[in-house]
C-alpha atoms as a PDB file:
ATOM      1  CA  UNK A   1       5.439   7.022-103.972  1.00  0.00           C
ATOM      2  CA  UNK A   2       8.761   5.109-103.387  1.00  0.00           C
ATOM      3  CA  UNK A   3       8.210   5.846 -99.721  1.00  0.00           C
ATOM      4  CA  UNK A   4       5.936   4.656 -96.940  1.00  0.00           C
ATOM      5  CA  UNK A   5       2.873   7.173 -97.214  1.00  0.00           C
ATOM      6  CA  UNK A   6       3.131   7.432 -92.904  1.00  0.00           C
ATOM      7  CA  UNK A   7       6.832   8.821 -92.711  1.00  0.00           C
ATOM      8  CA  UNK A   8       6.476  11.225 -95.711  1.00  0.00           C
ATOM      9  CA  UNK A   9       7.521  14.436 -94.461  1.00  0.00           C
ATOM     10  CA  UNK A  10       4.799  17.144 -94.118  1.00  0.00           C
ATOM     11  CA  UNK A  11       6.147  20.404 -93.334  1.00  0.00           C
ATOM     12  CA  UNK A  12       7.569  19.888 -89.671  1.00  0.00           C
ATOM     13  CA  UNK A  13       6.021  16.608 -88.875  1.00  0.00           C
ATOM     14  CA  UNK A  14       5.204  13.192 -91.071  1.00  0.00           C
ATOM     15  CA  UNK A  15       1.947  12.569 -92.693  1.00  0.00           C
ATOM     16  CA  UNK A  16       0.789  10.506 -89.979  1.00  0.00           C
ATOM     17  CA  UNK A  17       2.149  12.658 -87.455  1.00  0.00           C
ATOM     18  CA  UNK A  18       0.110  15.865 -89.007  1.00  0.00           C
ATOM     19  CA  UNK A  19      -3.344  13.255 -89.582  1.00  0.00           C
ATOM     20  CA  UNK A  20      -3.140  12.269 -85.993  1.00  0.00           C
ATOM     21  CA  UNK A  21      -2.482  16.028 -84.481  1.00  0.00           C
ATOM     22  CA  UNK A  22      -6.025  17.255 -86.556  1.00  0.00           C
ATOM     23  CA  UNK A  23      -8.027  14.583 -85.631  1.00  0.00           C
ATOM     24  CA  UNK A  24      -6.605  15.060 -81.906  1.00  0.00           C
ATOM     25  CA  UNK A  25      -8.643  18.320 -82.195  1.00  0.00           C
ATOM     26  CA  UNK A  26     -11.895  15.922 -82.361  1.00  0.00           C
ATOM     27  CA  UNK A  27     -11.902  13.026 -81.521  1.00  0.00           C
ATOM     28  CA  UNK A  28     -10.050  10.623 -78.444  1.00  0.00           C
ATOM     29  CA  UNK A  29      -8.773   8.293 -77.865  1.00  0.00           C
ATOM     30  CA  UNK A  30      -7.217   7.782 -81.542  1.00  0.00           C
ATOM     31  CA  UNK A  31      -6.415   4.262 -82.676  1.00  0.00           C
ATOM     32  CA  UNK A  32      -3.430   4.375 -85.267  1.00  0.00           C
ATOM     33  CA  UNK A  33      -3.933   0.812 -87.178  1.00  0.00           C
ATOM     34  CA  UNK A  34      -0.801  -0.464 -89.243  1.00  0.00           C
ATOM     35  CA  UNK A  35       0.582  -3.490 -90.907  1.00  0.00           C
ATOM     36  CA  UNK A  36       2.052  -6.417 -89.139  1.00  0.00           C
ATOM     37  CA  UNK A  37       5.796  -5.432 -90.191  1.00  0.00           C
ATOM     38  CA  UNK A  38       5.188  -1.539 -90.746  1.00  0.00           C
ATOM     39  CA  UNK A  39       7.205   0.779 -88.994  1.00  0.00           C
ATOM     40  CA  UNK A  40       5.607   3.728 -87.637  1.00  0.00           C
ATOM     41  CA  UNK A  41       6.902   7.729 -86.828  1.00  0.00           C
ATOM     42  CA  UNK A  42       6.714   8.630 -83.267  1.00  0.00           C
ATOM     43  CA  UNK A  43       3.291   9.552 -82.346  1.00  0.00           C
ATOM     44  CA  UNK A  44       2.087  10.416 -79.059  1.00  0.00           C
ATOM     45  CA  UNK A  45       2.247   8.626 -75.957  1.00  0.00           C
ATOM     46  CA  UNK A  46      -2.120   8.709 -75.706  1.00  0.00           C
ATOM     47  CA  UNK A  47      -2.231   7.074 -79.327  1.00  0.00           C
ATOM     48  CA  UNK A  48      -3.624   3.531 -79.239  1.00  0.00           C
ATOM     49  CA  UNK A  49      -1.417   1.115 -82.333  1.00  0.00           C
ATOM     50  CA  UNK A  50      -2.695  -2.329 -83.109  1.00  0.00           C
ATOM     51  CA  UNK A  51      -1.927  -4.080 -86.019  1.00  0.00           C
ATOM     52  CA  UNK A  52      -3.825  -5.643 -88.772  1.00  0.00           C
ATOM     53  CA  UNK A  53      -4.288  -9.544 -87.953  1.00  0.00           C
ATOM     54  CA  UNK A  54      -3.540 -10.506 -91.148  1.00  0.00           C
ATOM     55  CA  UNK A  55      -1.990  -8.460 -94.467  1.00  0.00           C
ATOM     56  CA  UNK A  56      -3.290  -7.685 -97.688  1.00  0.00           C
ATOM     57  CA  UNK A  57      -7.052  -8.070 -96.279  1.00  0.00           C
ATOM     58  CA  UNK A  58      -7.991  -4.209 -97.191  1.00  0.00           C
ATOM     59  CA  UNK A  59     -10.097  -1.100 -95.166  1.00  0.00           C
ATOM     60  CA  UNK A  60     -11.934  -4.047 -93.613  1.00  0.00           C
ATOM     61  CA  UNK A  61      -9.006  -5.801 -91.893  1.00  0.00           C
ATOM     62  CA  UNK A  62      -7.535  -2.323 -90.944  1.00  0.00           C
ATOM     63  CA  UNK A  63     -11.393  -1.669 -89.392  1.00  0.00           C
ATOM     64  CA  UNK A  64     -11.750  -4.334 -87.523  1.00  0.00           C
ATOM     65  CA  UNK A  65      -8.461  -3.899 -85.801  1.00  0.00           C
ATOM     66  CA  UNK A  66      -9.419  -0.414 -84.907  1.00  0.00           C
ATOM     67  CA  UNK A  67     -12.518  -1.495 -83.369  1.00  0.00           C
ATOM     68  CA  UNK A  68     -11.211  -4.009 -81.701  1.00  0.00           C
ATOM     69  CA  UNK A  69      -8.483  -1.689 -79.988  1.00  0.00           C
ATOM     70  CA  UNK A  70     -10.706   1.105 -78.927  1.00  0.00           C
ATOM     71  CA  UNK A  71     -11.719   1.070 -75.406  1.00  0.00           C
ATOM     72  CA  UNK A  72     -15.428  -0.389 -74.352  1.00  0.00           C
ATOM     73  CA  UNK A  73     -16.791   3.265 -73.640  1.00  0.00           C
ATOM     74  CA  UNK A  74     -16.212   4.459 -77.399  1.00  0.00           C
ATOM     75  CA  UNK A  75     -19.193   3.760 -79.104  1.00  0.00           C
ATOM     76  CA  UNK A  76     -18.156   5.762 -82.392  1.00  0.00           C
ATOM     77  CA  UNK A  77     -15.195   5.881 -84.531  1.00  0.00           C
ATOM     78  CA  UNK A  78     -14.158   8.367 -86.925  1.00  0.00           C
ATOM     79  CA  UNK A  79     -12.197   6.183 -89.479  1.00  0.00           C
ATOM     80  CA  UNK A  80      -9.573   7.885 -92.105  1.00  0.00           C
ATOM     81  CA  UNK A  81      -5.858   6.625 -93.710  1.00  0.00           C
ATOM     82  CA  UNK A  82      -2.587   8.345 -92.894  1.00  0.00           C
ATOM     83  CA  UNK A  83      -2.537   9.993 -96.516  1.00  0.00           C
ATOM     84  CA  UNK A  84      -5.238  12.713 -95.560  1.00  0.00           C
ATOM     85  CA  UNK A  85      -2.837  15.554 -94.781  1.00  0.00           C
ATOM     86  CA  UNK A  86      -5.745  18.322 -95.173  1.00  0.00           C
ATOM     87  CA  UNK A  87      -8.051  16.838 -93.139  1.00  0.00           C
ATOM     88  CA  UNK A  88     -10.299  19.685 -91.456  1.00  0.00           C
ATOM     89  CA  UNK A  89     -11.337  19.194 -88.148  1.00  0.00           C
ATOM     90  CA  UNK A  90     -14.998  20.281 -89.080  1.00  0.00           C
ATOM     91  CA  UNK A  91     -15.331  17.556 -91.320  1.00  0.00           C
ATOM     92  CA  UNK A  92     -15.200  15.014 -88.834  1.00  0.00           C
ATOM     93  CA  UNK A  93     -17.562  16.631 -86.455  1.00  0.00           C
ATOM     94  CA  UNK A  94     -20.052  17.227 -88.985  1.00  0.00           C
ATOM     95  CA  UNK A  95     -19.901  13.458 -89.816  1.00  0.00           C
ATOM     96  CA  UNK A  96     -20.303  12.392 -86.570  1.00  0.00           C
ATOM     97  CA  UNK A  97     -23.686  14.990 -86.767  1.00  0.00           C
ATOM     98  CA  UNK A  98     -24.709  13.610 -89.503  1.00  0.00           C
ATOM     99  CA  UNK A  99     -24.805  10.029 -88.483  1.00  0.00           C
ATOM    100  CA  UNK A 100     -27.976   9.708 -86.658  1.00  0.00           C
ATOM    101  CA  UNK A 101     -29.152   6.386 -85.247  1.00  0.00           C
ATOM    102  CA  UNK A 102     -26.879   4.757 -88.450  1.00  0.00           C
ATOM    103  CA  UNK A 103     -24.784   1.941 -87.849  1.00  0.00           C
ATOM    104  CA  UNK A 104     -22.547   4.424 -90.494  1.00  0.00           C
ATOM    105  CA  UNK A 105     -22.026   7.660 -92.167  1.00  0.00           C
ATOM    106  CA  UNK A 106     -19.840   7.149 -95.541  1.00  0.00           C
ATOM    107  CA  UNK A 107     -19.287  10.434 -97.518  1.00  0.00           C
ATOM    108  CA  UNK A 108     -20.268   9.190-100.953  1.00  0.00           C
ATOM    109  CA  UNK A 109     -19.517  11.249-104.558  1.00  0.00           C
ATOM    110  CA  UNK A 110     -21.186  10.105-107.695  1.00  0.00           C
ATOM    111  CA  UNK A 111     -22.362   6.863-106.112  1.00  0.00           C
ATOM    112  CA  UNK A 112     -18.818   6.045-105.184  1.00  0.00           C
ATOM    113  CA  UNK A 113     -18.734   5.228-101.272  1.00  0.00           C
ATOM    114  CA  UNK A 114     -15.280   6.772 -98.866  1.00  0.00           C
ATOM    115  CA  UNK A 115     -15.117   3.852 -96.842  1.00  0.00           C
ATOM    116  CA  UNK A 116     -11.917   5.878 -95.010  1.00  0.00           C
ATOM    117  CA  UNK A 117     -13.548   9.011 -94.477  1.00  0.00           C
ATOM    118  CA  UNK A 118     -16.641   7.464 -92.336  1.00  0.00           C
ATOM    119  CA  UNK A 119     -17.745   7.060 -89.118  1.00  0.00           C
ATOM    120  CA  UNK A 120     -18.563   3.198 -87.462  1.00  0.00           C
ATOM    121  CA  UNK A 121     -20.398   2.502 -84.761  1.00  0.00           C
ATOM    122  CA  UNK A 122     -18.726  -0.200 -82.544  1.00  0.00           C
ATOM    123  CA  UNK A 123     -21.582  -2.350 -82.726  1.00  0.00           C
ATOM    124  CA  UNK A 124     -20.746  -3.071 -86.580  1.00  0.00           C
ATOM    125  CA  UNK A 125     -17.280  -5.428 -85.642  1.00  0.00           C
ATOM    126  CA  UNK A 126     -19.274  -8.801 -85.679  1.00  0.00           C
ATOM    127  CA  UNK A 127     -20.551  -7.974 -88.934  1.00  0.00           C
ATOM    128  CA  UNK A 128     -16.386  -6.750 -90.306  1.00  0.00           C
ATOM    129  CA  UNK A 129     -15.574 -10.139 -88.924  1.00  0.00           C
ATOM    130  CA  UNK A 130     -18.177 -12.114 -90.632  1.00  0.00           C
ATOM    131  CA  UNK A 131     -17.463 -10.315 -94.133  1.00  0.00           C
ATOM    132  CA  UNK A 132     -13.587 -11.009 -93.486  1.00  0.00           C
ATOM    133  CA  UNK A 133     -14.215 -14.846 -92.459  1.00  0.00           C
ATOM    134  CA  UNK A 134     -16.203 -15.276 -96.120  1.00  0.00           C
ATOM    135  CA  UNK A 135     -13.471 -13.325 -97.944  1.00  0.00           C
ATOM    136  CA  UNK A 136     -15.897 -10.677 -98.029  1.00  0.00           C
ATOM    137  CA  UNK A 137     -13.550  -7.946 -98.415  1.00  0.00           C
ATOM    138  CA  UNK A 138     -15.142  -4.548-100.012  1.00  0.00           C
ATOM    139  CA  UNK A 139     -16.256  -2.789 -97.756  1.00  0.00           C
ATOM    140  CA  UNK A 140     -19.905  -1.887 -99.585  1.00  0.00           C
ATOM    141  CA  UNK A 141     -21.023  -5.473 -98.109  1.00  0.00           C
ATOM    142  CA  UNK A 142     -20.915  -3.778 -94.548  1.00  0.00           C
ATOM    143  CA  UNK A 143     -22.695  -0.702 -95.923  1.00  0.00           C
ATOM    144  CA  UNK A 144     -25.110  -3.010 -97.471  1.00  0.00           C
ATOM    145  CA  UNK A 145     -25.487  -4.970 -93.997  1.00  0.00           C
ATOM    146  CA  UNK A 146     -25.814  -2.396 -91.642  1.00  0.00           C
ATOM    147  CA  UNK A 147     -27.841   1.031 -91.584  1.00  0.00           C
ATOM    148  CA  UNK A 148     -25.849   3.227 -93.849  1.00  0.00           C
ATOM    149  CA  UNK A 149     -26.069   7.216 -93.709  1.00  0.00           C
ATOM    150  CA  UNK A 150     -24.511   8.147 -97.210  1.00  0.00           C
ATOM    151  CA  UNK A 151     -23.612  11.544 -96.840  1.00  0.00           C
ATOM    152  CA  UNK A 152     -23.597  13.951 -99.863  1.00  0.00           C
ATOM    153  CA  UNK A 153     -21.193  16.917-100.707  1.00  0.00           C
ATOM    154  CA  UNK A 154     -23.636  19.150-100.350  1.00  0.00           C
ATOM    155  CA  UNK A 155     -24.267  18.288 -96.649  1.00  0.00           C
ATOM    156  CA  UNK A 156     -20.343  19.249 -95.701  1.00  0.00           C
ATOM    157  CA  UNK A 157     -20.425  22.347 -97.569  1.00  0.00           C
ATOM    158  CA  UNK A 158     -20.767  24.264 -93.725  1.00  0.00           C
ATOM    159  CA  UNK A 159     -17.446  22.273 -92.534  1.00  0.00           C
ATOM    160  CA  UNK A 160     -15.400  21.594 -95.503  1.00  0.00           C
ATOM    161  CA  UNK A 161     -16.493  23.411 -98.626  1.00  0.00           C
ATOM    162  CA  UNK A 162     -13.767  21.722-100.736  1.00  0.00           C
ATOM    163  CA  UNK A 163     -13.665  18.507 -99.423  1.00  0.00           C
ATOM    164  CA  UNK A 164      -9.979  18.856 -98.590  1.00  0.00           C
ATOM    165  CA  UNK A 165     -10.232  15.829 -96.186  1.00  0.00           C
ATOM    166  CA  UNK A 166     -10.873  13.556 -99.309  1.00  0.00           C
ATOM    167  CA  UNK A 167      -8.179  14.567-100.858  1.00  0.00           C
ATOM    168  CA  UNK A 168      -5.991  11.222-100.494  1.00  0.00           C
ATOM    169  CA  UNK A 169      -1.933  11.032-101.762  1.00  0.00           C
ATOM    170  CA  UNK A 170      -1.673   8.118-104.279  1.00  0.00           C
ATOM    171  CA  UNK A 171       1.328  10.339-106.793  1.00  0.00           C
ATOM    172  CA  UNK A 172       4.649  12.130-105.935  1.00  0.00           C
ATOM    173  CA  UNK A 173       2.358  15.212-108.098  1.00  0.00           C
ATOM    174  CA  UNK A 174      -0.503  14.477-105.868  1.00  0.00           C
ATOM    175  CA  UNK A 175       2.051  14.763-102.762  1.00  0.00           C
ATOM    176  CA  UNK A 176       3.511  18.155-104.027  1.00  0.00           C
ATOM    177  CA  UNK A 177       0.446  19.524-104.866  1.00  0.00           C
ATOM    178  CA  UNK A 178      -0.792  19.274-101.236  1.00  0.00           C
ATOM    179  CA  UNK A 179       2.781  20.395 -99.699  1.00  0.00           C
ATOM    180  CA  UNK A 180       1.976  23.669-102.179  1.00  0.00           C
ATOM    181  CA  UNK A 181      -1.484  24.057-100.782  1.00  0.00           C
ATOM    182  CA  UNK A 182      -0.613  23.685 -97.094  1.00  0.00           C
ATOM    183  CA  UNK A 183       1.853  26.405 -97.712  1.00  0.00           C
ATOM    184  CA  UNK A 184       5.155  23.938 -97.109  1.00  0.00           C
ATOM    185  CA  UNK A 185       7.717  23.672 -99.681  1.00  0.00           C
ATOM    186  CA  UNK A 186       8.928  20.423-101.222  1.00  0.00           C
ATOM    187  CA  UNK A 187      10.843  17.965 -99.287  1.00  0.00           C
END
């Protein structure tokens, strides 16, 4: 995108800044994990930011980071990237319904796991930081280690009929096309 995905402006606020206000609406405390040198917008004073111990590791560095920030009484975590900018609320509390006595709930399309639109139990960090220490990196060797809830389309249809919280930024079209659909015009 030419531009840190974080700091791209969404309507009055950054991405981040936008991702961090709608999950506010369900879940707390909320853990904002970045890279070692990565410069963040201003977020709230209540958000939690640790860093990734070491780079280029992938979703299971950033996880276990996360985990490892959020205070002992949180036994769940809702886990998404800044680049979600439609997020809906709904979706996350459905996951969170939907998990169960899982270890995880992954939303999975056409056998294709969302390992950033999940929810982790706490209990799963010793098993992040034994895939990490064996350069274990994808993150379908912790949904093959733990109890895994894969979660169909069909069970979010009540809280997010059109999966708008999938709907990840990876193009400056993809970024334009979600300003449009939010009702913002382009930066």
């Amino acid at each position: 995108m030419g531009t840190p995905k974080a700091t791209l402006p969404f309507g009055p606020e950054t991405m981040l800044q936008r991702v961090v206000r709608l999950l506010g609406n369900v879940v707390s405390p909320i853990v904002a994990v970045a890279a070692r040198e990565q410069a963040l917008p201003e977020l709230p004073g209540d958000v939690i930011i640790t860093r990734d111990e070491r780079e280029a590791r992938g979703p299971l560095e950033g996880l276990r980071a996360g985990l490892r920030a959020l205070p002992d009484a949180i036994e769940v975590a809702y886990v998404t990237s800044c680049d979600v900018p439609l997020l809906v609320p709904a979706f996350v509390a459905r996951m969170f319904e939907l998990l169960g006595d899982h270890d995880i709930a992954v939303m999975e399309i056409d056998g294709f796991p969302h390992p950033l639109s999940a929810v982790y139990r706490h209990n799963t960090l010793p098993q992040v930081e034994s895939l990490l220490a064996q350069d274990k990196l994808r993150p379908v060797f912790l949904f093959d280690a733990v109890r895994t809830r894969r979660v169909l389309p069909e069970e979010m249809m009540s809280a997010d009929p059109e999966l708008r919280t999938l709907r990840n930024l990876n193009t400056r079209e993809d970024y334009l096309e979600a300003l449009s659909d939010a009702g913002f015009a382009p930066a």
